[in-house]
PDB file of N, CA and C in Angstrom:
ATOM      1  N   UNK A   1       0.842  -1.156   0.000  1.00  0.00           N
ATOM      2  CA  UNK A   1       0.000   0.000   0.000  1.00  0.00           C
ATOM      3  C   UNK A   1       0.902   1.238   0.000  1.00  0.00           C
ATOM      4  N   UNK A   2       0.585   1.984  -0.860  1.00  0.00           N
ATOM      5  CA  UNK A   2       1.504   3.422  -1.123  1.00  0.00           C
ATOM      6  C   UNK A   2       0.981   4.621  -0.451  1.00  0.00           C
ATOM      7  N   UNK A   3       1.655   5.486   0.377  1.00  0.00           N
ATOM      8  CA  UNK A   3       1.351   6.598   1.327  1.00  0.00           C
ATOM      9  C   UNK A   3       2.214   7.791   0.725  1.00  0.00           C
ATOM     10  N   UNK A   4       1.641   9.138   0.519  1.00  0.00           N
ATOM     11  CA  UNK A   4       2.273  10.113  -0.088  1.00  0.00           C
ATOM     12  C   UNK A   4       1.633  11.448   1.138  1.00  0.00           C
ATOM     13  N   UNK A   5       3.040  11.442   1.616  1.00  0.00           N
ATOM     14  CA  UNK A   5       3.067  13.156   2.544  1.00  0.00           C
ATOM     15  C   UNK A   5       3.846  13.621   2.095  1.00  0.00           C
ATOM     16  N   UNK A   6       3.517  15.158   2.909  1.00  0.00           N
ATOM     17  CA  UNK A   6       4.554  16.212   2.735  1.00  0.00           C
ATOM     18  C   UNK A   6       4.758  16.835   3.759  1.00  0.00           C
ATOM     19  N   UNK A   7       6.042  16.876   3.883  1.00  0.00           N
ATOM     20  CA  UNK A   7       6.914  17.382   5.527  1.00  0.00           C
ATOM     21  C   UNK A   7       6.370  18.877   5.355  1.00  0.00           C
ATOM     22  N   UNK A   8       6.646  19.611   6.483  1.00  0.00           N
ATOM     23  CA  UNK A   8       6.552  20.942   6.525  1.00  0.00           C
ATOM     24  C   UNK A   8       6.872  21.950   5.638  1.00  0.00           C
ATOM     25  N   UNK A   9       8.435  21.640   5.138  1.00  0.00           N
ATOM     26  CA  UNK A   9       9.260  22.462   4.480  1.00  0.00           C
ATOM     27  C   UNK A   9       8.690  21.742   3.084  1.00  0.00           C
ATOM     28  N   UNK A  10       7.679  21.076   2.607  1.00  0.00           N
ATOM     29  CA  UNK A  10       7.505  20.901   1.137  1.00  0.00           C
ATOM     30  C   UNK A  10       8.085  19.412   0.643  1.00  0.00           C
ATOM     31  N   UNK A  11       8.966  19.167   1.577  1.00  0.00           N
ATOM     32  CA  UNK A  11       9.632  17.736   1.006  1.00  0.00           C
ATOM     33  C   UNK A  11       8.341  16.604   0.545  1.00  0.00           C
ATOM     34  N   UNK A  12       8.474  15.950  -0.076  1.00  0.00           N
ATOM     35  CA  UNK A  12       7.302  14.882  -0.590  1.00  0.00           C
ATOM     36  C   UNK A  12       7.766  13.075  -0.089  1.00  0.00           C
ATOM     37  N   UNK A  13       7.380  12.753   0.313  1.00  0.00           N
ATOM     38  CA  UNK A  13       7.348  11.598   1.110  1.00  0.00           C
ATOM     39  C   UNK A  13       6.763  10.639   0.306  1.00  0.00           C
ATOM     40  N   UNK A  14       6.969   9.831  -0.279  1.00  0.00           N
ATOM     41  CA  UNK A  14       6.285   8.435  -0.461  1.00  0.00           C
ATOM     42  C   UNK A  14       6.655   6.966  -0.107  1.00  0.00           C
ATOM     43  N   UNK A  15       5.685   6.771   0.850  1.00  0.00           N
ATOM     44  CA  UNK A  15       6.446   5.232   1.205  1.00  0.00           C
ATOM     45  C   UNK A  15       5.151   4.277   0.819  1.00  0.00           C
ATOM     46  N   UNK A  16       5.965   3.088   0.883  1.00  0.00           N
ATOM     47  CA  UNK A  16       5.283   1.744   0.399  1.00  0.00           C
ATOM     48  C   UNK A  16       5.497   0.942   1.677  1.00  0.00           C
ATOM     49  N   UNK A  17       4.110   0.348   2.193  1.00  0.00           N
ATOM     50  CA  UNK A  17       3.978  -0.202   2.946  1.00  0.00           C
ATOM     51  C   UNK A  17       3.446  -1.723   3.081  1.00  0.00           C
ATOM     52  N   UNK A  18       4.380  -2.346   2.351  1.00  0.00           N
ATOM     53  CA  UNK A  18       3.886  -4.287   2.037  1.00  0.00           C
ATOM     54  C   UNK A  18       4.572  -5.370   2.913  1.00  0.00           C
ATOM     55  N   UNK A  19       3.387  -6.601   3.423  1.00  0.00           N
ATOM     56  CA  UNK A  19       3.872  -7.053   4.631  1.00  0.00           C
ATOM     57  C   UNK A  19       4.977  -6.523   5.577  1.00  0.00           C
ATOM     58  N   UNK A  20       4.433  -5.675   5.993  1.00  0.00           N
ATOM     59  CA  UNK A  20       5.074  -5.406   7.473  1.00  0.00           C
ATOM     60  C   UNK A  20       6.650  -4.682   7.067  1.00  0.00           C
ATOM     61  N   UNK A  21       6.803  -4.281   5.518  1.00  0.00           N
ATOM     62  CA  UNK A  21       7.864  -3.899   5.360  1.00  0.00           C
ATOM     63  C   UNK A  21       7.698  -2.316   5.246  1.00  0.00           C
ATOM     64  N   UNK A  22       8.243  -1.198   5.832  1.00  0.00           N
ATOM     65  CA  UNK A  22       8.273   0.090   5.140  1.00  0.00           C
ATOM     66  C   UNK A  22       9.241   0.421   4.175  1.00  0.00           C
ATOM     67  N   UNK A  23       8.995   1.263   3.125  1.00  0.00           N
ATOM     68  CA  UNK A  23       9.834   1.273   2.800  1.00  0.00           C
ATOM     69  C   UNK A  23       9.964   2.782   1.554  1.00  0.00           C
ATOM     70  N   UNK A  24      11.220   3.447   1.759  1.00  0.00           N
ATOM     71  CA  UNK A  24      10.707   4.726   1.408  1.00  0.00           C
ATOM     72  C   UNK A  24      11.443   5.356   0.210  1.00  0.00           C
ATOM     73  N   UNK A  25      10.843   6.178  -1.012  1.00  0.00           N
ATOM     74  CA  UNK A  25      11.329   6.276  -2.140  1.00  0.00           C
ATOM     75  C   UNK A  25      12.182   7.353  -1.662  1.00  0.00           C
ATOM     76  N   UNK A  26      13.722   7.926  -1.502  1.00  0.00           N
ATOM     77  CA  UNK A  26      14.067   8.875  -1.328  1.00  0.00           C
ATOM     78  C   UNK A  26      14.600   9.680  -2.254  1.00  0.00           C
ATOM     79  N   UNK A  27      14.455   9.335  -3.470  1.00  0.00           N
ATOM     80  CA  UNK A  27      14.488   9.912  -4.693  1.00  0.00           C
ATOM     81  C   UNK A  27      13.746  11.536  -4.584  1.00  0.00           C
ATOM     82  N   UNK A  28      12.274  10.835  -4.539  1.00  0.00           N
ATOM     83  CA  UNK A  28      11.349  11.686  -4.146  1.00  0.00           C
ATOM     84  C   UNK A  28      12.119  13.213  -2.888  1.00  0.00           C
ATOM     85  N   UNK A  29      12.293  12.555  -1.969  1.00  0.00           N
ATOM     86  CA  UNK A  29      12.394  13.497  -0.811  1.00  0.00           C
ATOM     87  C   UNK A  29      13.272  13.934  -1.402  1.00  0.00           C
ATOM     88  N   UNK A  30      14.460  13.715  -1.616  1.00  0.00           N
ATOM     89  CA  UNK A  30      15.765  14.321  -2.779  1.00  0.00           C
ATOM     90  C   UNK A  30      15.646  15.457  -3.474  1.00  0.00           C
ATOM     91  N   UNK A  31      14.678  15.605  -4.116  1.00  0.00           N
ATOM     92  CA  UNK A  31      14.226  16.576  -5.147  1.00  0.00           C
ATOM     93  C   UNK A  31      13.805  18.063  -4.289  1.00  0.00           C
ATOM     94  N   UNK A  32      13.824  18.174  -2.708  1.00  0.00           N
ATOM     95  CA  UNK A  32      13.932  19.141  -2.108  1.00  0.00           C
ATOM     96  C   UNK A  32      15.207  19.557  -1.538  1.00  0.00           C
ATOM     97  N   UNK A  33      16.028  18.480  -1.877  1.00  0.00           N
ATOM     98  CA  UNK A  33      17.624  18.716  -1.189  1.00  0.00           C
ATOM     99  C   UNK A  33      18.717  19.206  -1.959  1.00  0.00           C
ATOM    100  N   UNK A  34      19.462  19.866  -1.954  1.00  0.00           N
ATOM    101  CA  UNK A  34      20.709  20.728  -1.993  1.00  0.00           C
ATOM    102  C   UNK A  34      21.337  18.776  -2.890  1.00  0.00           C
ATOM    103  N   UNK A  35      22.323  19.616  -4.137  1.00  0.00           N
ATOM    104  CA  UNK A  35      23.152  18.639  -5.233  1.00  0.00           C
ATOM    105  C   UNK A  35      23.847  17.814  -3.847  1.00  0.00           C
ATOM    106  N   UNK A  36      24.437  18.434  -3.002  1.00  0.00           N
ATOM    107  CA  UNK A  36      25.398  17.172  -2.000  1.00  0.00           C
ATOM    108  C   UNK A  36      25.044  16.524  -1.100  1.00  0.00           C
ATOM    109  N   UNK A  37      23.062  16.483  -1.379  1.00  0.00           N
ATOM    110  CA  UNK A  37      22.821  15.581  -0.155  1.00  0.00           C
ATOM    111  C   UNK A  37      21.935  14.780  -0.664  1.00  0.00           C
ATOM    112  N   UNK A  38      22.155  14.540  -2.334  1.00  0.00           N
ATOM    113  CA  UNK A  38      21.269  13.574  -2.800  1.00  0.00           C
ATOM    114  C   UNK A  38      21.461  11.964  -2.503  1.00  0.00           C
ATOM    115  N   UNK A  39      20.515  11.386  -2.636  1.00  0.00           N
ATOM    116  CA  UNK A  39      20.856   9.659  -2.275  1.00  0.00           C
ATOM    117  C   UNK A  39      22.251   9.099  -2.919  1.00  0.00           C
ATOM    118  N   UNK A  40      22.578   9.118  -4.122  1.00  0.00           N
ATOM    119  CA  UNK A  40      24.148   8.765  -4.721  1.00  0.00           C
ATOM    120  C   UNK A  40      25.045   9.410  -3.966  1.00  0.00           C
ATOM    121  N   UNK A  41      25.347  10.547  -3.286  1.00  0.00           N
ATOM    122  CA  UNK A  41      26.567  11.185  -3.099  1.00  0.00           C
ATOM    123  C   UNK A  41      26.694  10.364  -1.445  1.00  0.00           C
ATOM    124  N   UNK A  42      25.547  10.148  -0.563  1.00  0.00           N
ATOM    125  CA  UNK A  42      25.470   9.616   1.010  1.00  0.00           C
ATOM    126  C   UNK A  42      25.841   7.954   0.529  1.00  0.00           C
ATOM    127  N   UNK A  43      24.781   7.333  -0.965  1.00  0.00           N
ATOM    128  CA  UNK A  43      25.106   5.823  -1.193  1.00  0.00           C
ATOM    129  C   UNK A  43      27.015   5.536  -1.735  1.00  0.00           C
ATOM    130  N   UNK A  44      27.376   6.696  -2.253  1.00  0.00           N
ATOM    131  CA  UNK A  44      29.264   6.783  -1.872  1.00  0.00           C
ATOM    132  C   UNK A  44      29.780   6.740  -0.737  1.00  0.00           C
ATOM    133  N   UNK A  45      29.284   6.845  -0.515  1.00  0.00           N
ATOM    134  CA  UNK A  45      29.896   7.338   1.383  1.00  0.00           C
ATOM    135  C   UNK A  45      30.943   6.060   1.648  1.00  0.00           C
ATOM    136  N   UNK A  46      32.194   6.006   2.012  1.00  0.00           N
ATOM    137  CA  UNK A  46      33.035   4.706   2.389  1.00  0.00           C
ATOM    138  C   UNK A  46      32.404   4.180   3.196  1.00  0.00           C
ATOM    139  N   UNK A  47      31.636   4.648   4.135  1.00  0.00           N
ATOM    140  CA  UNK A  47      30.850   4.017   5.429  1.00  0.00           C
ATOM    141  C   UNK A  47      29.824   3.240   5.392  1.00  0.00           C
ATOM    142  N   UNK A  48      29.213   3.625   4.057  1.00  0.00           N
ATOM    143  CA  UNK A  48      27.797   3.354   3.622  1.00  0.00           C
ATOM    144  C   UNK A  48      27.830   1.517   3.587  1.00  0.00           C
ATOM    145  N   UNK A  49      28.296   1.257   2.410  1.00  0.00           N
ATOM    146  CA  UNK A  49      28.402  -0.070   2.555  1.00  0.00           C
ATOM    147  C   UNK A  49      28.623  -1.239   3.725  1.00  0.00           C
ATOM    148  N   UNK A  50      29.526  -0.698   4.736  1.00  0.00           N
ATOM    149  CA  UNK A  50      29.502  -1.597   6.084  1.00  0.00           C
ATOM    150  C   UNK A  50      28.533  -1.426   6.554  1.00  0.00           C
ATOM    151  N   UNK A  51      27.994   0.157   6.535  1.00  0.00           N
ATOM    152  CA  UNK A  51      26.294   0.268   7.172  1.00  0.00           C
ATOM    153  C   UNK A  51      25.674  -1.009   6.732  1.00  0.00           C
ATOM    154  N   UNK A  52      25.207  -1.099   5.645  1.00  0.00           N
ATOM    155  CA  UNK A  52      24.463  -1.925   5.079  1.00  0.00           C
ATOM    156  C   UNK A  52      24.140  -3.279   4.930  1.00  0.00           C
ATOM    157  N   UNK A  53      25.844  -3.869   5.042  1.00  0.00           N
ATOM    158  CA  UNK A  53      25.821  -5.230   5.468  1.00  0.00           C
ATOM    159  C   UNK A  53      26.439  -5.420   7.022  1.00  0.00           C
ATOM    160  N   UNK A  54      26.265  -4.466   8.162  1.00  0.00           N
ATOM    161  CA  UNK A  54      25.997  -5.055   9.479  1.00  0.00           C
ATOM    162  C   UNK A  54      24.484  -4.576   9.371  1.00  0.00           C
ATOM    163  N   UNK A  55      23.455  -4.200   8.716  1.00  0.00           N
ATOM    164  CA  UNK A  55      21.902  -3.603   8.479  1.00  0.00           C
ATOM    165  C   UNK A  55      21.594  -5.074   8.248  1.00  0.00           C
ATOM    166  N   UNK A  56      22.517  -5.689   7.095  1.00  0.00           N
ATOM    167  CA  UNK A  56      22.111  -7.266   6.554  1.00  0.00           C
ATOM    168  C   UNK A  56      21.985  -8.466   7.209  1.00  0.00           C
ATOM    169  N   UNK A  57      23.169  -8.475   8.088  1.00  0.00           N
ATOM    170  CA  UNK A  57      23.381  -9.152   9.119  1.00  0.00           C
ATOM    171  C   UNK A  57      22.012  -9.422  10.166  1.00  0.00           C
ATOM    172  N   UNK A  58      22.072  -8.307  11.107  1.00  0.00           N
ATOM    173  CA  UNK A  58      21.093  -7.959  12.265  1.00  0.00           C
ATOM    174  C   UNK A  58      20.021  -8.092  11.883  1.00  0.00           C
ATOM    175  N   UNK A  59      19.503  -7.861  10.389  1.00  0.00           N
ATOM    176  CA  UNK A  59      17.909  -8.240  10.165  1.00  0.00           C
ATOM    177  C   UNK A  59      17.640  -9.693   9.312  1.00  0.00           C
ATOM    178  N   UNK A  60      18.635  -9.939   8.864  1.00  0.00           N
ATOM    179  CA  UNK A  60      18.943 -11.260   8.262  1.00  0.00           C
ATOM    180  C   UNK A  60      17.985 -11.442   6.535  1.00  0.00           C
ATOM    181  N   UNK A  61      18.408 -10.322   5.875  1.00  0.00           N
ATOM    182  CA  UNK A  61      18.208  -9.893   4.759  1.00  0.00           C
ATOM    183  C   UNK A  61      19.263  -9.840   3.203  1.00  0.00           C
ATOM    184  N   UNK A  62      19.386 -10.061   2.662  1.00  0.00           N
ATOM    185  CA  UNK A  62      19.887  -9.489   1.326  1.00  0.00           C
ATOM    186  C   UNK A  62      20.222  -7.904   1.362  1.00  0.00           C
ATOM    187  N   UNK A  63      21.422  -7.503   0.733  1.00  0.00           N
ATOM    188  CA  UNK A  63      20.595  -5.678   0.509  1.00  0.00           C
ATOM    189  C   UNK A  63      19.848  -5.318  -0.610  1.00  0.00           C
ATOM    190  N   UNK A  64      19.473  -6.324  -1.302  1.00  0.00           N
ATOM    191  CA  UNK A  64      18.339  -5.743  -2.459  1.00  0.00           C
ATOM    192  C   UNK A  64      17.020  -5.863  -2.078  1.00  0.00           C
ATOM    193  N   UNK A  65      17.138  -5.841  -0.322  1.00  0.00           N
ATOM    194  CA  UNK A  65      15.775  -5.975   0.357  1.00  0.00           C
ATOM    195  C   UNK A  65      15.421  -4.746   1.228  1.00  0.00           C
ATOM    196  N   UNK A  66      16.836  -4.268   1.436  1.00  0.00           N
ATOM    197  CA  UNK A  66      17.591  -2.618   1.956  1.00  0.00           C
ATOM    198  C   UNK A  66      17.402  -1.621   0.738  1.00  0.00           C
ATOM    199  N   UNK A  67      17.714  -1.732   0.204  1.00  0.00           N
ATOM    200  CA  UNK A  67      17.645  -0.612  -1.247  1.00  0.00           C
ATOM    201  C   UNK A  67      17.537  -1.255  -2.589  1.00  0.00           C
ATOM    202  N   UNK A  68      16.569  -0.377  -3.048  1.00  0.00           N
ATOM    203  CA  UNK A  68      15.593  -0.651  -4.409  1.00  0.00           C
ATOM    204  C   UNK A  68      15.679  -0.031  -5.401  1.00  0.00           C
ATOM    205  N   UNK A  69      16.237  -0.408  -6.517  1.00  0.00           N
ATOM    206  CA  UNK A  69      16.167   1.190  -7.653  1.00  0.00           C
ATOM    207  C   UNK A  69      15.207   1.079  -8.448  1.00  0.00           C
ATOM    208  N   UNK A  70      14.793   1.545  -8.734  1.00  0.00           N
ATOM    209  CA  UNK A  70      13.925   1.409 -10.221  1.00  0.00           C
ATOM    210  C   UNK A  70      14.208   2.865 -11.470  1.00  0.00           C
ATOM    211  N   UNK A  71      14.447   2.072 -12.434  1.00  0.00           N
ATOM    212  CA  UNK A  71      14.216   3.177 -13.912  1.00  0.00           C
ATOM    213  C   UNK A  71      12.913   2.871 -14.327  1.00  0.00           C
ATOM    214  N   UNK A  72      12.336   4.101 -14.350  1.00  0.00           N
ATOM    215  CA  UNK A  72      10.871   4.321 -15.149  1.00  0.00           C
ATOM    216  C   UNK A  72      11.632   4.702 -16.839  1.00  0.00           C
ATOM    217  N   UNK A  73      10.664   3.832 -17.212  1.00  0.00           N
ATOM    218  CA  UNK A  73      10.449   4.249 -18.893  1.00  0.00           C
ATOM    219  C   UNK A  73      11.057   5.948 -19.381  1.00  0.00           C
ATOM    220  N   UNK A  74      10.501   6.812 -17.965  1.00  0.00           N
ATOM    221  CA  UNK A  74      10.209   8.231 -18.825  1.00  0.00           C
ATOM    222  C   UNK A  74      11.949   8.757 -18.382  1.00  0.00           C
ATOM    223  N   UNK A  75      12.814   7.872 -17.461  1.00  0.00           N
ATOM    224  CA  UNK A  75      13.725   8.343 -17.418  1.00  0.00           C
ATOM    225  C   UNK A  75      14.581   8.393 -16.002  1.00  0.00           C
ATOM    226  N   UNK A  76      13.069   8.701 -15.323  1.00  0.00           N
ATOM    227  CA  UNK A  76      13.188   8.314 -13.418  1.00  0.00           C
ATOM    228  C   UNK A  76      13.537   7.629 -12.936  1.00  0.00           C
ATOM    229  N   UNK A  77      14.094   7.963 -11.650  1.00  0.00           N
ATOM    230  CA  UNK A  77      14.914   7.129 -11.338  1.00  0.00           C
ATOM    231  C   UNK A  77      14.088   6.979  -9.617  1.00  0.00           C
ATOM    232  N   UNK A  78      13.631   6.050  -9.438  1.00  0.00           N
ATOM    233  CA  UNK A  78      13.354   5.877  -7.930  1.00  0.00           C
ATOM    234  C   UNK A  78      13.842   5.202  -6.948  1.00  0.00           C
ATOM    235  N   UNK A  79      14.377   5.512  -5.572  1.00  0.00           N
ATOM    236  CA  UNK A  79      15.311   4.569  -4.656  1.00  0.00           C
ATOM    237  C   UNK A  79      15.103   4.551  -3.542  1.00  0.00           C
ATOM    238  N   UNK A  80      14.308   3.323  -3.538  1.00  0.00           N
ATOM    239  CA  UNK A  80      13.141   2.897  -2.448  1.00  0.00           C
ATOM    240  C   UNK A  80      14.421   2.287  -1.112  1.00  0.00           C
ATOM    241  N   UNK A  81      14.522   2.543  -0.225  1.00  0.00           N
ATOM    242  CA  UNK A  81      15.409   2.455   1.050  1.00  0.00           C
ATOM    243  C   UNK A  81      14.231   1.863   2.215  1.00  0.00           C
ATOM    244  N   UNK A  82      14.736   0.592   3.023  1.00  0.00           N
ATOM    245  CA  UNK A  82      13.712   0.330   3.977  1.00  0.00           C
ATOM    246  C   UNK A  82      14.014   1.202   4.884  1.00  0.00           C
ATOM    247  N   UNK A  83      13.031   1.665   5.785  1.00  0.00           N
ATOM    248  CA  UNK A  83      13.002   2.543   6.792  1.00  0.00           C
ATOM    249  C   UNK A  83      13.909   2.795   7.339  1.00  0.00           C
ATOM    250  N   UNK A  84      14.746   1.597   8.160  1.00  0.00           N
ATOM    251  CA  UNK A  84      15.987   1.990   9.096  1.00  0.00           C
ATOM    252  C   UNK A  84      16.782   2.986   8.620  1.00  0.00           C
ATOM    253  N   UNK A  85      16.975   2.148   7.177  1.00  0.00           N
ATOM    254  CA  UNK A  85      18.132   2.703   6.437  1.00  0.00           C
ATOM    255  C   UNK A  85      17.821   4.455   5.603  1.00  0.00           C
ATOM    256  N   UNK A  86      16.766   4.233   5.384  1.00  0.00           N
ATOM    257  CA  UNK A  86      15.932   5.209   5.259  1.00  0.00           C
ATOM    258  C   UNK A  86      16.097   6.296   5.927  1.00  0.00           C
ATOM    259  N   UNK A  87      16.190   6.058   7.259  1.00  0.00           N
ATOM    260  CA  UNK A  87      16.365   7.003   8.953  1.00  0.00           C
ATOM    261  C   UNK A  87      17.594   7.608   8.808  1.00  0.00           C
ATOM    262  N   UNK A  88      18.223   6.806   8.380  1.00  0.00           N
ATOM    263  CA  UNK A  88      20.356   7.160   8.514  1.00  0.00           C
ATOM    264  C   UNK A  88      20.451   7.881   7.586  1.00  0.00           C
ATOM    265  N   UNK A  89      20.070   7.772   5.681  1.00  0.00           N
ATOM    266  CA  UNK A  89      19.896   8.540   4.737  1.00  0.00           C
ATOM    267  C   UNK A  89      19.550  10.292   5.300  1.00  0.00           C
ATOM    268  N   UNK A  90      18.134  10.096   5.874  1.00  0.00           N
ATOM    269  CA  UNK A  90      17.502  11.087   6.473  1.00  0.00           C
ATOM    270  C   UNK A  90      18.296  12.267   7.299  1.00  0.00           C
ATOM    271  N   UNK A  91      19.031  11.634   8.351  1.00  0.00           N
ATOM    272  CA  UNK A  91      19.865  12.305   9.491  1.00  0.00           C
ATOM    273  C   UNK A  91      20.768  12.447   8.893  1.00  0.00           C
ATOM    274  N   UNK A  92      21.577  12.334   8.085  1.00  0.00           N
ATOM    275  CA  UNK A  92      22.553  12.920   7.340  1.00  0.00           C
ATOM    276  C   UNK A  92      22.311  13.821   6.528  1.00  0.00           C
ATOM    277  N   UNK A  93      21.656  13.856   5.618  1.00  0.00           N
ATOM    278  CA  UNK A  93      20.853  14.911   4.492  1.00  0.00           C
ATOM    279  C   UNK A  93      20.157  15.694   5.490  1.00  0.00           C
ATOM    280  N   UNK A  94      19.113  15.932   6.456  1.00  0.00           N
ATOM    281  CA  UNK A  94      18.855  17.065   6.225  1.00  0.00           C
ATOM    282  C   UNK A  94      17.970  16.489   8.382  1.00  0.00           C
ATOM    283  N   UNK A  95      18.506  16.812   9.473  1.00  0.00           N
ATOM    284  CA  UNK A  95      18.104  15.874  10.562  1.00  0.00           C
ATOM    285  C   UNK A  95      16.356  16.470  10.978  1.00  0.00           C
ATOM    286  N   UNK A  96      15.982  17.459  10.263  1.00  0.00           N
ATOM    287  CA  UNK A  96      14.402  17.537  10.696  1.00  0.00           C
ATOM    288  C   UNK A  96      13.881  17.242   9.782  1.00  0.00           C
ATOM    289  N   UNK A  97      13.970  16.361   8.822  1.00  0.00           N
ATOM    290  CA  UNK A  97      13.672  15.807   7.982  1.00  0.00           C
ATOM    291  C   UNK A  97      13.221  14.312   8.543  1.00  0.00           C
ATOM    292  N   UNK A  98      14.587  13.742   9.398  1.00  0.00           N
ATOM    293  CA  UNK A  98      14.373  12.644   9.897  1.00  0.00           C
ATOM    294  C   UNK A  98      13.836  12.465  10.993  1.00  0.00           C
ATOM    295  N   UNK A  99      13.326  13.475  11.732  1.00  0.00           N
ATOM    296  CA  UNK A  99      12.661  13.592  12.784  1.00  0.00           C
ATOM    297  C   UNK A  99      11.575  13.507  12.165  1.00  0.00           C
ATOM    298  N   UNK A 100      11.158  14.347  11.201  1.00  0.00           N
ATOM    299  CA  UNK A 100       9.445  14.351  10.881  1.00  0.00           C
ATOM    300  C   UNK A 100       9.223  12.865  10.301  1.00  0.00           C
ATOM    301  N   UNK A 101      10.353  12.191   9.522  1.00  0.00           N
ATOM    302  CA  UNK A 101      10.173  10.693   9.634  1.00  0.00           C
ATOM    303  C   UNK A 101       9.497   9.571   9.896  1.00  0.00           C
ATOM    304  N   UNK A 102      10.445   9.753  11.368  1.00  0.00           N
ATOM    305  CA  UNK A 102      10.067   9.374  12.643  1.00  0.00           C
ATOM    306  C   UNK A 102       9.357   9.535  13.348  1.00  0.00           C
ATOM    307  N   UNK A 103       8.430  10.940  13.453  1.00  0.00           N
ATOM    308  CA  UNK A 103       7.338  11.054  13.911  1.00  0.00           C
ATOM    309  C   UNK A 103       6.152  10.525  12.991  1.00  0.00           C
ATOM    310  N   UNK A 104       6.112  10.487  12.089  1.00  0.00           N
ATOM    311  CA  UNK A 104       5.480   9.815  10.487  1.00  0.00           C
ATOM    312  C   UNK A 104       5.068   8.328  11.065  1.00  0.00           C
ATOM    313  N   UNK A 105       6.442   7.620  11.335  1.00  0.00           N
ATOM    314  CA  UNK A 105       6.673   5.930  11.595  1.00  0.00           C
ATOM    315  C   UNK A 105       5.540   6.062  12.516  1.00  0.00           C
ATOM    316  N   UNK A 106       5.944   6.693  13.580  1.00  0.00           N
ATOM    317  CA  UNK A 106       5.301   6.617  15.285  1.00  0.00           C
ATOM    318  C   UNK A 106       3.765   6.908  14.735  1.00  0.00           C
ATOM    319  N   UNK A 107       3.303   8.136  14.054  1.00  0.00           N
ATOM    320  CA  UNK A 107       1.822   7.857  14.013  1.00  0.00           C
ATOM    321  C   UNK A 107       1.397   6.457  13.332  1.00  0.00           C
ATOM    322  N   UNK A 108       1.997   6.125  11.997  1.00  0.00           N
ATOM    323  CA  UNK A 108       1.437   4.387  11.348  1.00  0.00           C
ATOM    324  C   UNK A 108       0.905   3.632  12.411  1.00  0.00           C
ATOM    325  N   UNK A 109       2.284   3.274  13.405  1.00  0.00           N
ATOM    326  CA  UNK A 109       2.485   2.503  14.118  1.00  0.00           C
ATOM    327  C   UNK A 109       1.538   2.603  15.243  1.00  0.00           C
ATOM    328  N   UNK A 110       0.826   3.831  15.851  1.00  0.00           N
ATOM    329  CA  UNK A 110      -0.058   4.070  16.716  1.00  0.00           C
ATOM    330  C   UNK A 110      -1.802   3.614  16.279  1.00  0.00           C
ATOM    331  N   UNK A 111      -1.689   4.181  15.072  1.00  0.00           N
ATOM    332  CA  UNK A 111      -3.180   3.923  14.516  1.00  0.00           C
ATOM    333  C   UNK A 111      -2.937   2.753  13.777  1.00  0.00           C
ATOM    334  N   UNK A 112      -2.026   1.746  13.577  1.00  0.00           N
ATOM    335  CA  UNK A 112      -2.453   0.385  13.436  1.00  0.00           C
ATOM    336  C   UNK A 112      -1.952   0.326  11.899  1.00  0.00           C
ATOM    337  N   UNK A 113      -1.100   1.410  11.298  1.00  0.00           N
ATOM    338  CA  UNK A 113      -1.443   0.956   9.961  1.00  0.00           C
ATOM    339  C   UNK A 113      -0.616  -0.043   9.425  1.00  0.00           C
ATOM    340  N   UNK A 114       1.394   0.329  10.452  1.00  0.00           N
ATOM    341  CA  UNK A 114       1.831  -0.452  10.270  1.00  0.00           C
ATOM    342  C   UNK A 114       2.314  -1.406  11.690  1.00  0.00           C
ATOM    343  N   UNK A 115       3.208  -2.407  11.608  1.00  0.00           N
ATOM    344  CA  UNK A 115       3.203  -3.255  12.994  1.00  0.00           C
ATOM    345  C   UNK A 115       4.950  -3.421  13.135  1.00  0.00           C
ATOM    346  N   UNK A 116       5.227  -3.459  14.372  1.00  0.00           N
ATOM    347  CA  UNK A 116       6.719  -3.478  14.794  1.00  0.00           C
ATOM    348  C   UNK A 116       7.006  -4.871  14.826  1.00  0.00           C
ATOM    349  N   UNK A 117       6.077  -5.562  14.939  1.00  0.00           N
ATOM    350  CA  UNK A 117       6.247  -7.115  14.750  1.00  0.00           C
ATOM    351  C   UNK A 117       7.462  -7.772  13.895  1.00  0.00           C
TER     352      UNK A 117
END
């Protein structure tokens, strides 16, 4: 199921929410951020990659279950990140960004939409 907000400052939010997975296009949110805090320049990061496979480890996943790309036909490029990882993207690029997030997660999670299970 697909959910589309918008943070305060205009940023656009779309996450996908299938079995119990969140998971969030940050492509999208990108398109309000400054050239050096787009998803490619943080997915360079030397750090990034160990992030990802101790992320792999601890949840006992693949990372093509962590991050998603897709090319649309018209050219787009979308890069769907599960939440956690999603969170870390977030707090680096831009941190009230990842707060409003996180407050985002916390309402789902209150009204039932999604489960911590």
């Amino acid at each position: 199921m697909k959910y589309e907000f918008i943070a305060d400052n205009g940023a656009r939010f779309e996450m996908d929410i299938e079995a119990n997975k969140l998971m969030l296009d940050v492509a999208k949110v990108a398109e309000s951020l400054r050239k050096d805090k787009q998803p490619q320049v943080w997915m360079n990061k030397r750090s990034v990659p160990g992030f990802l496979d101790l992320a792999c480890k601890q949840m006992g996943c693949k990372a093509d279950k962590l991050v998603h790309e897709v090319r649309k036909v018209d050219g787009t490029v979308e890069l769907w990140l599960e939440a956690f990882v999603a969170m870390e993207y977030l707090r680096w690029a831009d941190d009230r960004l990842a707060t409003w997030f996180a407050g985002k997660i916390n309402e789902l999670i209150s009204d039932g939409t999604i489960s911590c299970e």
